[in-house]
Protein backbone atom coordinates (compact mmCIF):
# COMPACT_ATOMS: atom_id res chain seq x y z
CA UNK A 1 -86.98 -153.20 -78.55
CA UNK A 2 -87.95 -151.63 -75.34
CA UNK A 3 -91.77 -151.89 -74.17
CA UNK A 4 -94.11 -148.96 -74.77
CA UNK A 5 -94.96 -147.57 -71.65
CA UNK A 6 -98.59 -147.31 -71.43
CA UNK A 7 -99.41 -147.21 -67.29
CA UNK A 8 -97.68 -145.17 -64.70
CA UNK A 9 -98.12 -146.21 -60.83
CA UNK A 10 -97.28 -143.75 -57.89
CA UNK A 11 -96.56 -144.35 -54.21
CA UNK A 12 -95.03 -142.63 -50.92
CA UNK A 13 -93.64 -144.82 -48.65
CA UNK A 14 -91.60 -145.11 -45.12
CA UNK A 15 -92.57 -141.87 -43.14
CA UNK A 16 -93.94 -138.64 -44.57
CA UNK A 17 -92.94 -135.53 -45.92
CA UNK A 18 -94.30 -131.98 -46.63
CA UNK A 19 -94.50 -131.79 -50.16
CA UNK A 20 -95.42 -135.15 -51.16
CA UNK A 21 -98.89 -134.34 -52.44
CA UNK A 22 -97.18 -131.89 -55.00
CA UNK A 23 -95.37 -134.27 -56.31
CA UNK A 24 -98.19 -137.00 -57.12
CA UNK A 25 -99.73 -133.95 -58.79
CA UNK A 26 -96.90 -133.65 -60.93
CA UNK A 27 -96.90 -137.24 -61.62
CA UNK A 28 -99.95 -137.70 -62.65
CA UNK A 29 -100.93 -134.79 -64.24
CA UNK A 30 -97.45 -135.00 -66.67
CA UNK A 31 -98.40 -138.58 -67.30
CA UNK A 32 -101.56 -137.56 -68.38
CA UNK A 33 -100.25 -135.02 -70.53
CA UNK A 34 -98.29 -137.57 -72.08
CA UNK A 35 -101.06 -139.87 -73.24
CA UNK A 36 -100.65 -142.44 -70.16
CA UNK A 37 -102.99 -144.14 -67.98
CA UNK A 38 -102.03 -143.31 -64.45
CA UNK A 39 -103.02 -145.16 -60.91
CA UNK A 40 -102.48 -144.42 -57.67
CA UNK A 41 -101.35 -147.47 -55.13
CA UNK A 42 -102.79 -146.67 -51.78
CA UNK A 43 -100.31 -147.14 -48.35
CA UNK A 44 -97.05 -147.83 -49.75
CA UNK A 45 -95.53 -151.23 -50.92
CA UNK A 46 -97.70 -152.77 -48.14
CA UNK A 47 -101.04 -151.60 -50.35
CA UNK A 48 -99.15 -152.68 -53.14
CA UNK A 49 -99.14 -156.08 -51.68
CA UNK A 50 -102.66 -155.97 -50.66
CA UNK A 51 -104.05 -154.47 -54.57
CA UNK A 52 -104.80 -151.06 -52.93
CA UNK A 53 -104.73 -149.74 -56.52
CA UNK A 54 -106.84 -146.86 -58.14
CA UNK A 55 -106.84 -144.91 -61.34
CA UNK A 56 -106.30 -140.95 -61.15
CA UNK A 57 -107.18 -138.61 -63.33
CA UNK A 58 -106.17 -134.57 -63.47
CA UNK A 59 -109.40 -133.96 -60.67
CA UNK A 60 -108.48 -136.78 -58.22
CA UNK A 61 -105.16 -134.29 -57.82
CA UNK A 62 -106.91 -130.96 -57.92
CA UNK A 63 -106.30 -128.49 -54.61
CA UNK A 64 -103.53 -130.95 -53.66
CA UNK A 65 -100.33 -128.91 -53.72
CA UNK A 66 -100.78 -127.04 -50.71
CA UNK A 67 -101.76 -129.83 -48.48
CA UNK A 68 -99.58 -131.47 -46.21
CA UNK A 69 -99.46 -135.41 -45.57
CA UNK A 70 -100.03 -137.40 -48.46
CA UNK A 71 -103.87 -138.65 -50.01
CA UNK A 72 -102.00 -142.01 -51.56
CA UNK A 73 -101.03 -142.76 -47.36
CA UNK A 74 -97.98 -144.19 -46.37
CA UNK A 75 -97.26 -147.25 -44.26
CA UNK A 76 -94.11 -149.82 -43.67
CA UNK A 77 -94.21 -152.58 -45.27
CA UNK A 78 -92.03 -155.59 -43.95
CA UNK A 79 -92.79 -158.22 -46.88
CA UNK A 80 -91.49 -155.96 -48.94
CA UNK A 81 -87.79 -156.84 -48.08
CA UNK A 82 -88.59 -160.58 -48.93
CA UNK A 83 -87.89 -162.20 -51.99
CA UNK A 84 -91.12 -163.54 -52.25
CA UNK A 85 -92.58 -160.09 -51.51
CA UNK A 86 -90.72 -158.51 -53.86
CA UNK A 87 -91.96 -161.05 -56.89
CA UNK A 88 -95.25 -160.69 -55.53
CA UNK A 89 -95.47 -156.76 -55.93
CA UNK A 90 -93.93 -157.14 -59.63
CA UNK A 91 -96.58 -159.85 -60.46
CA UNK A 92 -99.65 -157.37 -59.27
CA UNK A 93 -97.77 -154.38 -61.17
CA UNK A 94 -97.97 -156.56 -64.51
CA UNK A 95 -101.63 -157.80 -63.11
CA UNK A 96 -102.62 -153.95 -63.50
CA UNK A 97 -100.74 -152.92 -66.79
CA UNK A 98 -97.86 -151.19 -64.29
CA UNK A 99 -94.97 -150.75 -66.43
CA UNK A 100 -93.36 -147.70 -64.85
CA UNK A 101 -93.83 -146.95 -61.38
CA UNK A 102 -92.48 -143.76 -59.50
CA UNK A 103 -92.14 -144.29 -55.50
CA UNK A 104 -91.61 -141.03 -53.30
CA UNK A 105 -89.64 -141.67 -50.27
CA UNK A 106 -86.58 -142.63 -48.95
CA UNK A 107 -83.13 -144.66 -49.24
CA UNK A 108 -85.75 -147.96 -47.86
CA UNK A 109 -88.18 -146.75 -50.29
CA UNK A 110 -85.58 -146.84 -53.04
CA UNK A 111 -84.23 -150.41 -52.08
CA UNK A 112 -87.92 -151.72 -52.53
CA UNK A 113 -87.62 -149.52 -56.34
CA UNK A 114 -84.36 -151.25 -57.04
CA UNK A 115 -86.12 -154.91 -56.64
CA UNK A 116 -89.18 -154.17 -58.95
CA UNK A 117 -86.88 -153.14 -61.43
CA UNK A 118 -84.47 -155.92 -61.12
CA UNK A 119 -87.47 -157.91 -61.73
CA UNK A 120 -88.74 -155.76 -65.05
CA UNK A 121 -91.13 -152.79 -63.37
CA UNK A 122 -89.09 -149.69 -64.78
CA UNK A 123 -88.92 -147.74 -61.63
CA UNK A 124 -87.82 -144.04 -60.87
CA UNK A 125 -87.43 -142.76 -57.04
CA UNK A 126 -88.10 -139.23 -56.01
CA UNK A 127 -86.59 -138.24 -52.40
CA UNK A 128 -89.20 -137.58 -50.30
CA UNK A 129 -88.02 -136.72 -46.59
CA UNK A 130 -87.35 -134.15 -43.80
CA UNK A 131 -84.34 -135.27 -42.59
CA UNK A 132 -82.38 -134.68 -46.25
CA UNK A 133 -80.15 -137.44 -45.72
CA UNK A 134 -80.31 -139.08 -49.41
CA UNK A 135 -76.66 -138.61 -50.40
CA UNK A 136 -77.07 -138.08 -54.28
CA UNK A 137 -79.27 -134.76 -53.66
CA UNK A 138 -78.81 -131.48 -52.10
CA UNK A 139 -82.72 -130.96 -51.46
CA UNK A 140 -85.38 -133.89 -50.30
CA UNK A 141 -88.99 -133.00 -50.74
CA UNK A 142 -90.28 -131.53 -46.85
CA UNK A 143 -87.07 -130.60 -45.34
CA UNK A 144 -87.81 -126.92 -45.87
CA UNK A 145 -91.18 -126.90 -44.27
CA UNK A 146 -90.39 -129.36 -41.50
CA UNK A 147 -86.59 -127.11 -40.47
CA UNK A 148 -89.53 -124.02 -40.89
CA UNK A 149 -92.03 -125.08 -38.16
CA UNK A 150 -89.47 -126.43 -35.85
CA UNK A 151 -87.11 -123.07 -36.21
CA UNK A 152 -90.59 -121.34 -34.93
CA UNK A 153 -91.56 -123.88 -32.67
CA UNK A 154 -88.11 -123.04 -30.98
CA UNK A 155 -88.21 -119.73 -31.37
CA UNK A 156 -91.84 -120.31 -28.98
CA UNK A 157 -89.70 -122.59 -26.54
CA UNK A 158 -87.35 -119.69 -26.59
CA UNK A 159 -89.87 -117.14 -25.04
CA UNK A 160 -90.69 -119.28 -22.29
CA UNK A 161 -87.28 -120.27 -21.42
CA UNK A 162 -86.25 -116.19 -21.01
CA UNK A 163 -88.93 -116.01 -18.85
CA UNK A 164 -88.40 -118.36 -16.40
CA UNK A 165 -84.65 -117.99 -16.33
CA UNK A 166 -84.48 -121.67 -17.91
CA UNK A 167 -82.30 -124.06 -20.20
CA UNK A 168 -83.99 -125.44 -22.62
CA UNK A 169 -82.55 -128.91 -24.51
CA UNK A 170 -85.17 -129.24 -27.83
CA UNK A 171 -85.12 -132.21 -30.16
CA UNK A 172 -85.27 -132.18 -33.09
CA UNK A 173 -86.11 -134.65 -35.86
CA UNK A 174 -83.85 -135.95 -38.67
CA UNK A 175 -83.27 -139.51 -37.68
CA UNK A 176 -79.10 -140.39 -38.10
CA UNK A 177 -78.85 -137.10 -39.88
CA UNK A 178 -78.34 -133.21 -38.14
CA UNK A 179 -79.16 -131.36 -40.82
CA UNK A 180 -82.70 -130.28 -38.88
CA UNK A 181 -80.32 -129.76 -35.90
CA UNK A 182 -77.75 -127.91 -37.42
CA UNK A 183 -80.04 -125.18 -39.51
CA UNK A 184 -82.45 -124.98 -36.39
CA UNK A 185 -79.45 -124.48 -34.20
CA UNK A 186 -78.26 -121.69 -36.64
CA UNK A 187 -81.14 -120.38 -37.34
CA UNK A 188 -82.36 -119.91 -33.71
CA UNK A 189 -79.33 -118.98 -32.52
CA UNK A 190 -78.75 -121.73 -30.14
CA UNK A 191 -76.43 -122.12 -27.48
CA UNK A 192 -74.90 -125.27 -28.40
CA UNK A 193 -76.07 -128.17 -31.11
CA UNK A 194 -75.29 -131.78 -30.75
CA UNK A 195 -75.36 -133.18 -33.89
CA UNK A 196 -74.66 -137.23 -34.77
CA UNK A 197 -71.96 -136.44 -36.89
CA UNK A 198 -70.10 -134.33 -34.48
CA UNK A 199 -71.29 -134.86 -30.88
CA UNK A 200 -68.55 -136.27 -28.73
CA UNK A 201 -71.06 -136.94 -25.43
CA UNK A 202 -69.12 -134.68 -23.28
CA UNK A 203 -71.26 -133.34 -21.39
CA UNK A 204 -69.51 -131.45 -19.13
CA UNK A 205 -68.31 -129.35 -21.83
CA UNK A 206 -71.98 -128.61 -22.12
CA UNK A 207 -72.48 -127.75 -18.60
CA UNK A 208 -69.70 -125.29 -18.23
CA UNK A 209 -71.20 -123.26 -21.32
CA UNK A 210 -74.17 -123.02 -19.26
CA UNK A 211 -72.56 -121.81 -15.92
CA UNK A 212 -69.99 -119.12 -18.08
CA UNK A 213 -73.30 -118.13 -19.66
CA UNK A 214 -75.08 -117.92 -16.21
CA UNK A 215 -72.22 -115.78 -15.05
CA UNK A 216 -72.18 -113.66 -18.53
CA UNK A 217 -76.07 -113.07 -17.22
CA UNK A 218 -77.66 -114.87 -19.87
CA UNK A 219 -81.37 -115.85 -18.65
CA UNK A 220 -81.35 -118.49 -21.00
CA UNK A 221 -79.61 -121.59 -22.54
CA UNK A 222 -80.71 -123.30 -25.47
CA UNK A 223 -79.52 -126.68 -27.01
CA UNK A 224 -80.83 -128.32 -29.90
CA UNK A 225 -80.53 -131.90 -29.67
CA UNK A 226 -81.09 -134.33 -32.54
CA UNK A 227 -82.95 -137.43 -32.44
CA UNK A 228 -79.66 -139.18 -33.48
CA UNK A 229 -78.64 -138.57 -30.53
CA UNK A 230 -81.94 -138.20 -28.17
CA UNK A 231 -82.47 -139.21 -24.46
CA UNK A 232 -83.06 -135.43 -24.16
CA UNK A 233 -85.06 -135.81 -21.11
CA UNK A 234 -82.68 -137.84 -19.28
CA UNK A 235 -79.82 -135.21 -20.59
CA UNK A 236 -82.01 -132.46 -19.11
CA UNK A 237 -82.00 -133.78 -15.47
CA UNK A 238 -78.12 -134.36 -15.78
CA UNK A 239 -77.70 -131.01 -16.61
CA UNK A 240 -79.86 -129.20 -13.73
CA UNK A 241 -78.00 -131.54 -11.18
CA UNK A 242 -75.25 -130.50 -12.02
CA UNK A 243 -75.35 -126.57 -12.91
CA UNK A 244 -78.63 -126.21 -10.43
CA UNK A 245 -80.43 -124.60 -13.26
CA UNK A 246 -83.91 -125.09 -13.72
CA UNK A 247 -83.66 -127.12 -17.31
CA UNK A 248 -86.52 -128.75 -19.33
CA UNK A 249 -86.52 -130.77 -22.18
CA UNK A 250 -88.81 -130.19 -25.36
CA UNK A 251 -89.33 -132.87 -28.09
CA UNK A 252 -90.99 -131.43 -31.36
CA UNK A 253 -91.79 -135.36 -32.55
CA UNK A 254 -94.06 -135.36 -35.78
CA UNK A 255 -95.13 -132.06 -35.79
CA UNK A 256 -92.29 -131.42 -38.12
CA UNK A 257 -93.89 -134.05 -40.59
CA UNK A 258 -97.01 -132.57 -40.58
CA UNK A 259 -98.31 -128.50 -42.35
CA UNK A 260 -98.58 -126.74 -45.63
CA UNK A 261 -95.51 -126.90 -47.37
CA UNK A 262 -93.41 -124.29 -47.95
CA UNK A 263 -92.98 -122.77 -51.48
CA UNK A 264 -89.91 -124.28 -52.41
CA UNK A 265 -91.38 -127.64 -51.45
CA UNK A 266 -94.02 -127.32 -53.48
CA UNK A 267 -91.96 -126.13 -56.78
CA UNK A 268 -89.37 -128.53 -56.03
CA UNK A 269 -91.44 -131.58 -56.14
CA UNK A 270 -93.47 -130.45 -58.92
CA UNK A 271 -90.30 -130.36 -60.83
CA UNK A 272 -89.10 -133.61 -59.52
CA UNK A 273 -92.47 -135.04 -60.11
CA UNK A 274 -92.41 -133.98 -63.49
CA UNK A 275 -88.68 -135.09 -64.29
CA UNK A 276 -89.27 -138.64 -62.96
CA UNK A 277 -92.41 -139.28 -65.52
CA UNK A 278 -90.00 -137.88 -68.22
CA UNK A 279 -87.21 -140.58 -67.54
CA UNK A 280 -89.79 -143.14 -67.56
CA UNK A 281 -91.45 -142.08 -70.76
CA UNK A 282 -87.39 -142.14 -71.99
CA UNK A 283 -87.62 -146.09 -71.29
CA UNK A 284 -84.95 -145.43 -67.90
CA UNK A 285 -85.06 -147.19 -65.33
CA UNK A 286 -83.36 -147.30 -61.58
CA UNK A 287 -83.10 -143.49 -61.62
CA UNK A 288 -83.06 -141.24 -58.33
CA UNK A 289 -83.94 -137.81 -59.04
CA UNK A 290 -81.98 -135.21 -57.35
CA UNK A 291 -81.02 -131.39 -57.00
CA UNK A 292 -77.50 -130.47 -57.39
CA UNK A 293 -75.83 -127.21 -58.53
CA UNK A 294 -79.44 -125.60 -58.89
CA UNK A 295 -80.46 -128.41 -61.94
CA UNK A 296 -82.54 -131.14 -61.15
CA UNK A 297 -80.79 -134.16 -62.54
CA UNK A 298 -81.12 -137.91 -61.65
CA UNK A 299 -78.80 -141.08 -60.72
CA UNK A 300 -78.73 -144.64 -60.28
CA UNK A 301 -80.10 -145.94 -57.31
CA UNK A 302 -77.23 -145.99 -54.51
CA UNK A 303 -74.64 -143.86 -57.31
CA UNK A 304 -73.51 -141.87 -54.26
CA UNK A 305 -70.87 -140.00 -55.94
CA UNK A 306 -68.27 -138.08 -53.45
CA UNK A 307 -69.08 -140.02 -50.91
CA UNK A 308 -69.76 -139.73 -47.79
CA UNK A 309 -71.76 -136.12 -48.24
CA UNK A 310 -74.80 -137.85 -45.81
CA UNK A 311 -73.60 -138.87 -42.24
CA UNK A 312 -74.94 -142.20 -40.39
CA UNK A 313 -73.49 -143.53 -37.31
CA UNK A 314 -72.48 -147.15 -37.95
CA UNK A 315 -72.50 -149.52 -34.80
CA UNK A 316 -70.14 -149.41 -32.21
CA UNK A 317 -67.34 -151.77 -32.21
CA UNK A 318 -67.33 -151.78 -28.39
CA UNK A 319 -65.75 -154.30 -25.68
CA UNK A 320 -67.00 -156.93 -23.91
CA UNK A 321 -67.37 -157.21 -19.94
CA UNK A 322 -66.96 -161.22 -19.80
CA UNK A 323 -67.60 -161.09 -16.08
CA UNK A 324 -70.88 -159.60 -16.85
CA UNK A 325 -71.97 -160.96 -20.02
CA UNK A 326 -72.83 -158.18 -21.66
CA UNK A 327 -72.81 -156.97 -25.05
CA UNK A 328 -72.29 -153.36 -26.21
CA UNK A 329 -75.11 -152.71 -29.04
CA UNK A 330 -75.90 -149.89 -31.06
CA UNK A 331 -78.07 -148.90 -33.99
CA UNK A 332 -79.19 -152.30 -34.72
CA UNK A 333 -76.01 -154.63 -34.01
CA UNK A 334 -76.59 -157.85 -33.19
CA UNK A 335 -73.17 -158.49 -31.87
CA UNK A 336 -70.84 -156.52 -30.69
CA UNK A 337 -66.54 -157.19 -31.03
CA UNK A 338 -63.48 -156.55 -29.05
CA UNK A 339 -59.87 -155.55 -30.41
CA UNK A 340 -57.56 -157.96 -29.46
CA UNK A 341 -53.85 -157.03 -28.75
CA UNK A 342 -51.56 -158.33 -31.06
CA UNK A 343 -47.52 -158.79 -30.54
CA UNK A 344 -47.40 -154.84 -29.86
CA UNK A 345 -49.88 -151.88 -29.88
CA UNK A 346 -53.59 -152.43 -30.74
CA UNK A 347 -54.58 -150.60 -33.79
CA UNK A 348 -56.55 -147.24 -33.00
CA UNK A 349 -59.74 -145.88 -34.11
CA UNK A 350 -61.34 -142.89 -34.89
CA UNK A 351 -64.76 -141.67 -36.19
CA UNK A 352 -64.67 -139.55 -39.58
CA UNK A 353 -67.65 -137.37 -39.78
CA UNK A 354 -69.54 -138.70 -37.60
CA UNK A 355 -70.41 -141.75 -39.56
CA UNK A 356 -67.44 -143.84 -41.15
CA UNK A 357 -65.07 -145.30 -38.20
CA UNK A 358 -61.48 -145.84 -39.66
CA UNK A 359 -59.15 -148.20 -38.00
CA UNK A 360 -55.85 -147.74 -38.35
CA UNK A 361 -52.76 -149.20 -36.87
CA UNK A 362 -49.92 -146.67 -34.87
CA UNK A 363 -47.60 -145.18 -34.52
CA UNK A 364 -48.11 -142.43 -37.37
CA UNK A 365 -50.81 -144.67 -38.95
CA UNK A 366 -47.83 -146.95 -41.34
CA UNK A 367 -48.46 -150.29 -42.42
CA UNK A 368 -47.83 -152.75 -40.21
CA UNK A 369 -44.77 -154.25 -39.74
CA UNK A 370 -44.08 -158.59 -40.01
CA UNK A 371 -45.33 -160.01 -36.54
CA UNK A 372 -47.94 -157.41 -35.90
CA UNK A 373 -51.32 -158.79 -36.12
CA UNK A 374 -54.63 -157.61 -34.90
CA UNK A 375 -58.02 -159.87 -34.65
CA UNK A 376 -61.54 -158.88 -34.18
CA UNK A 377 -62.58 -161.55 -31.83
CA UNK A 378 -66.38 -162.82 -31.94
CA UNK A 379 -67.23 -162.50 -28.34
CA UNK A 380 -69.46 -166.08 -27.79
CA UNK A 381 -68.31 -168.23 -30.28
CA UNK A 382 -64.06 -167.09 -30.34
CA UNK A 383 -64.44 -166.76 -34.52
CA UNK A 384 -61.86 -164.44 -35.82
CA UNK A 385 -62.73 -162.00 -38.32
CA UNK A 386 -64.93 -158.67 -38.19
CA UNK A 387 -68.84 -158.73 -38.88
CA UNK A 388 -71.63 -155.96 -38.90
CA UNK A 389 -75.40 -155.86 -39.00
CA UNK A 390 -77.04 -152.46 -40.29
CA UNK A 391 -74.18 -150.12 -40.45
CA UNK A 392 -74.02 -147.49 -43.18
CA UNK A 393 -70.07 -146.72 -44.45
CA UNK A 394 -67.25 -148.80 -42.32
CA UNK A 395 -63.37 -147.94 -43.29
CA UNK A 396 -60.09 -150.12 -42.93
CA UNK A 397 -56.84 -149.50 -43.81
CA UNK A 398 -53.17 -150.32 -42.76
CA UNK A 399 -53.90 -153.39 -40.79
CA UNK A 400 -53.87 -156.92 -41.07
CA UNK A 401 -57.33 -159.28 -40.07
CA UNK A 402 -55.96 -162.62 -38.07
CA UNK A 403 -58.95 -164.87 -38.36
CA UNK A 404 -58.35 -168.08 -36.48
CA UNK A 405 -62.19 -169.22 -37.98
CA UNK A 406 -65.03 -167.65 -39.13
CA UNK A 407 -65.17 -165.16 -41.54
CA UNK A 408 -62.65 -162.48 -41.68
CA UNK A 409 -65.12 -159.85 -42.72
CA UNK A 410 -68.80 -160.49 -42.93
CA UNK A 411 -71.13 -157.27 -44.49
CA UNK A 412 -74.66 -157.91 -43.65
CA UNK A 413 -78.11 -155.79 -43.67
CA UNK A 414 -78.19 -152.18 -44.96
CA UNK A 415 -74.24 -151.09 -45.60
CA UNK A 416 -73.61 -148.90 -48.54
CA UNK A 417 -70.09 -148.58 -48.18
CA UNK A 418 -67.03 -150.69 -47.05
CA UNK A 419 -63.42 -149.24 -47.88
CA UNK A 420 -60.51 -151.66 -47.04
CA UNK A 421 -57.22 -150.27 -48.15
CA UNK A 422 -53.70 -152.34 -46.79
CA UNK A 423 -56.26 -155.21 -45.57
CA UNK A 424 -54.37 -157.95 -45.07
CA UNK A 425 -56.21 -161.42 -43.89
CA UNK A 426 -53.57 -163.95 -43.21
CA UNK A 427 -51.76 -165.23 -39.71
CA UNK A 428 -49.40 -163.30 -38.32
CA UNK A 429 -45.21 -164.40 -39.36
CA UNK A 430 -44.16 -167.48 -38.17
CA UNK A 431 -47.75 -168.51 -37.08
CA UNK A 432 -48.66 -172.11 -38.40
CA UNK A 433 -52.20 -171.52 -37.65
CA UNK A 434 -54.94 -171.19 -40.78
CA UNK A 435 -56.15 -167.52 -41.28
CA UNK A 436 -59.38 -169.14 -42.29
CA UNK A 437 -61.26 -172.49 -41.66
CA UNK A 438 -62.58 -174.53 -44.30
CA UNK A 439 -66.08 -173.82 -43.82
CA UNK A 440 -65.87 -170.08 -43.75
CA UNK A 441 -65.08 -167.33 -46.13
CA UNK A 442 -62.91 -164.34 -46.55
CA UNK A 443 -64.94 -161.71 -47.14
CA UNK A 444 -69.00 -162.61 -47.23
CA UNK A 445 -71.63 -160.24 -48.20
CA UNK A 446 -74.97 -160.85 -47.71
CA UNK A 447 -78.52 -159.19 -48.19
CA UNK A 448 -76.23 -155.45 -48.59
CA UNK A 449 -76.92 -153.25 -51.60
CA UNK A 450 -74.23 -150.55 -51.80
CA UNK A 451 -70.07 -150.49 -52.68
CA UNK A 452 -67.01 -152.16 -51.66
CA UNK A 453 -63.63 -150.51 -52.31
């Protein structure tokens, strides 16, 4: 029989989001309805850690909804992903009579929800954050205020750019994700938006826009730039050497985080805030609670169904200048790889919405024939194999993995999706050599939550 649920707890963690405080109103105000004892933990996980704890009743949440930030504080809390952090928090959650908690946040938010449930602290997530990029849901709680104040921050930027005949490169927030970008850009009416997904850092495409523009007679040029991308000021100085047009570049930074929230982020995480204290009180656990097809409705943690709809770059696989020494990395790789040739052409890549690379071999992307062989070649230590550090979706297919020692494919850190289809790890025909050596593996994952296919 399942325990009764007698205390909910409720924290906002990683960064911040118009809207939150509506949604700890919700929480606590439906738990209360409900007959349950409700506390607030103080700074995220990390208070967690440290017994930040307090109870709430329905006037600690009075006058909330239309405030921005959040009154529980938020904060990053490194321990957290530890093992011994994580039995730590679920120890203090039993300590204070925690049996359900509900954490407002993010994807790293939701990884620290996973463990306390894994370890028996019923947990529900509720997406709170402006750059909308939890896959499951069509709506995250401050997206809609944050695109709102930087569509009329740019609009501002937009004046003063007519004015003084100017181009204007603005970025915007939204981490790996251009969702900020892209409804700013529309919305606005930019010029041109580079977006993570899409951009293919030609800028000289850019740069002729702005000269036919010039010669149209527009007295202005506007380019909204996401922080997936950035290095907008640097961009900005490329661009008036080379067009002669006075350009300037504008970075909104955490003003989008901060405000009143909009309407619909207030009625959206009231509802969400309200839902999650229902699927508690049901005895569920390892829930998500999203928005899709105008319902609010709620998934297991990582249950990213039609995947990818949320773009992330993954890390370059880049080569390696062994004259210089140097190491192409990107977006938290460690290491970076080479393609090695095989007995005829190297396999090609390609980037698929901006965030899953697929390799594939050529010509017309067929299998490989006997004797071909390609090898992802570990550039200090010669290991065969292909290996990854905090990459989000990585796909495979049609080509065969010659791994001379090492492992042939090593997932590690924050992936939530690996598709190998026609892998093949083995030498290539005729080749006496061992695909793998003794002390390696074929295919290790470590420390990853998410899917392999």
């Amino acid at each position: 029989m399942a325990k009764e649920l007698k205390t909910i707890g409720v924290l906002t963690s990683g960064g911040d989001a118009p809207g939150m405080n509506a949604a700890i109103r919700a929480v606590v105000r439906r738990g209360l309805s409900k007959g349950l004892k409700m506390k607030g933990i103080l700074k995220g996980y990390d208070g967690l850690l440290n017994e930040e704890i307090i109870d709430m009743t329905a006037k600690d949440v009075s006058d909330i909804i239309g405030r921005g930030g959040t009154i529980l504080y938020t904060a990053r809390c490194a321990e957290m992903r530890t093992e011994e952090g994580q039995k730590k928090a679920a120890d203090i959650c039993r300590k204070h009579g925690i049996d359900g908690l509900v954490v407002i946040g993010g994807d790293g938010s939701f990884a620290g929800a996973q463990k306390l449930a894994n370890l028996g602290i019923n947990a529900v997530g509720i997406p709170g954050t402006i750059d909308l990029d939890i896959a499951c849901t069509e709506y995250t709680i401050g997206f809609d205020t944050a695109v709102n104040t930087a569509m009329e921050a740019i609009d501002k930027v937009r004046d003063t750019s007519t004015s003084h005949e100017r181009c204007s490169v603005i970025e915007v927030m939204g981490r790996n994700a251009g969702y900020l970008a892209l409804w700013c850009g529309i919305a606005n009416g930019a010029e041109d938006i580079l977006l993570p997904e899409k951009y293919d850092y030609d800028e000289q495409k850019l740069i002729n826009n702005i000269i036919e523009g010039r010669k149209r007679g527009k007295k202005h040029h506007i380019i909204i730039n996401a922080e997936g991308i950035g290095h907008s000021s640097s961009m900005a100085k490329r661009i008036e050497a080379a067009t002669g047009i006075e350009t300037r570049a504008t970075i909104l930074g955490h003003m989008q985080r901060g405000g009143n929230p909009t309407c619909i982020d207030r009625v959206h995480a009231s509802m969400m805030g309200s839902y999650a204290v229902d699927l508690l009180a049901e005895g569920k656990t390892k829930r998500v609670v999203g928005y899709k097809n105008g319902e609010y409705v709620d998934f297991e943690f990582y249950q990213y169904k039609n995947f990818p709809n949320r773009n992330v770059r993954v890390s370059n696989i880049s080569s390696y200048d062994r004259k210089a020494k140097s190491v192409g990395i990107e977006n938290g790789a460690t290491i970076s790889y080479e393609m090695k040739r095989g007995l005829h052409t190297p396999p090609k890549t390609e980037w698929l919405n901006g965030n899953t690379l697929r390799v594939f071999s050529v010509p017309n992307k067929t299998p490989l024939e006997a004797g071909q062989y390609y090898r992802m070649q570990h550039n200090y230590y010669e290991m065969g194999g292909i290996a990854m550090n905090s990459n989000k979706h990585l796909r495979m297919e049609d080509i065969n993995i010659y791994s001379c020692c090492g492992q042939a494919t090593h997932v590690r850190g924050t992936q939530q999706y690996w598709l190998f289809k026609n892998v093949n790890i083995a030498p290539p025909k005729g080749k006496s050599r061992r695909p793998i050596s003794a002390t390696a593996d074929h295919c290790m994952i470590e420390t990853s939550a998410g899917y392999l296919s």
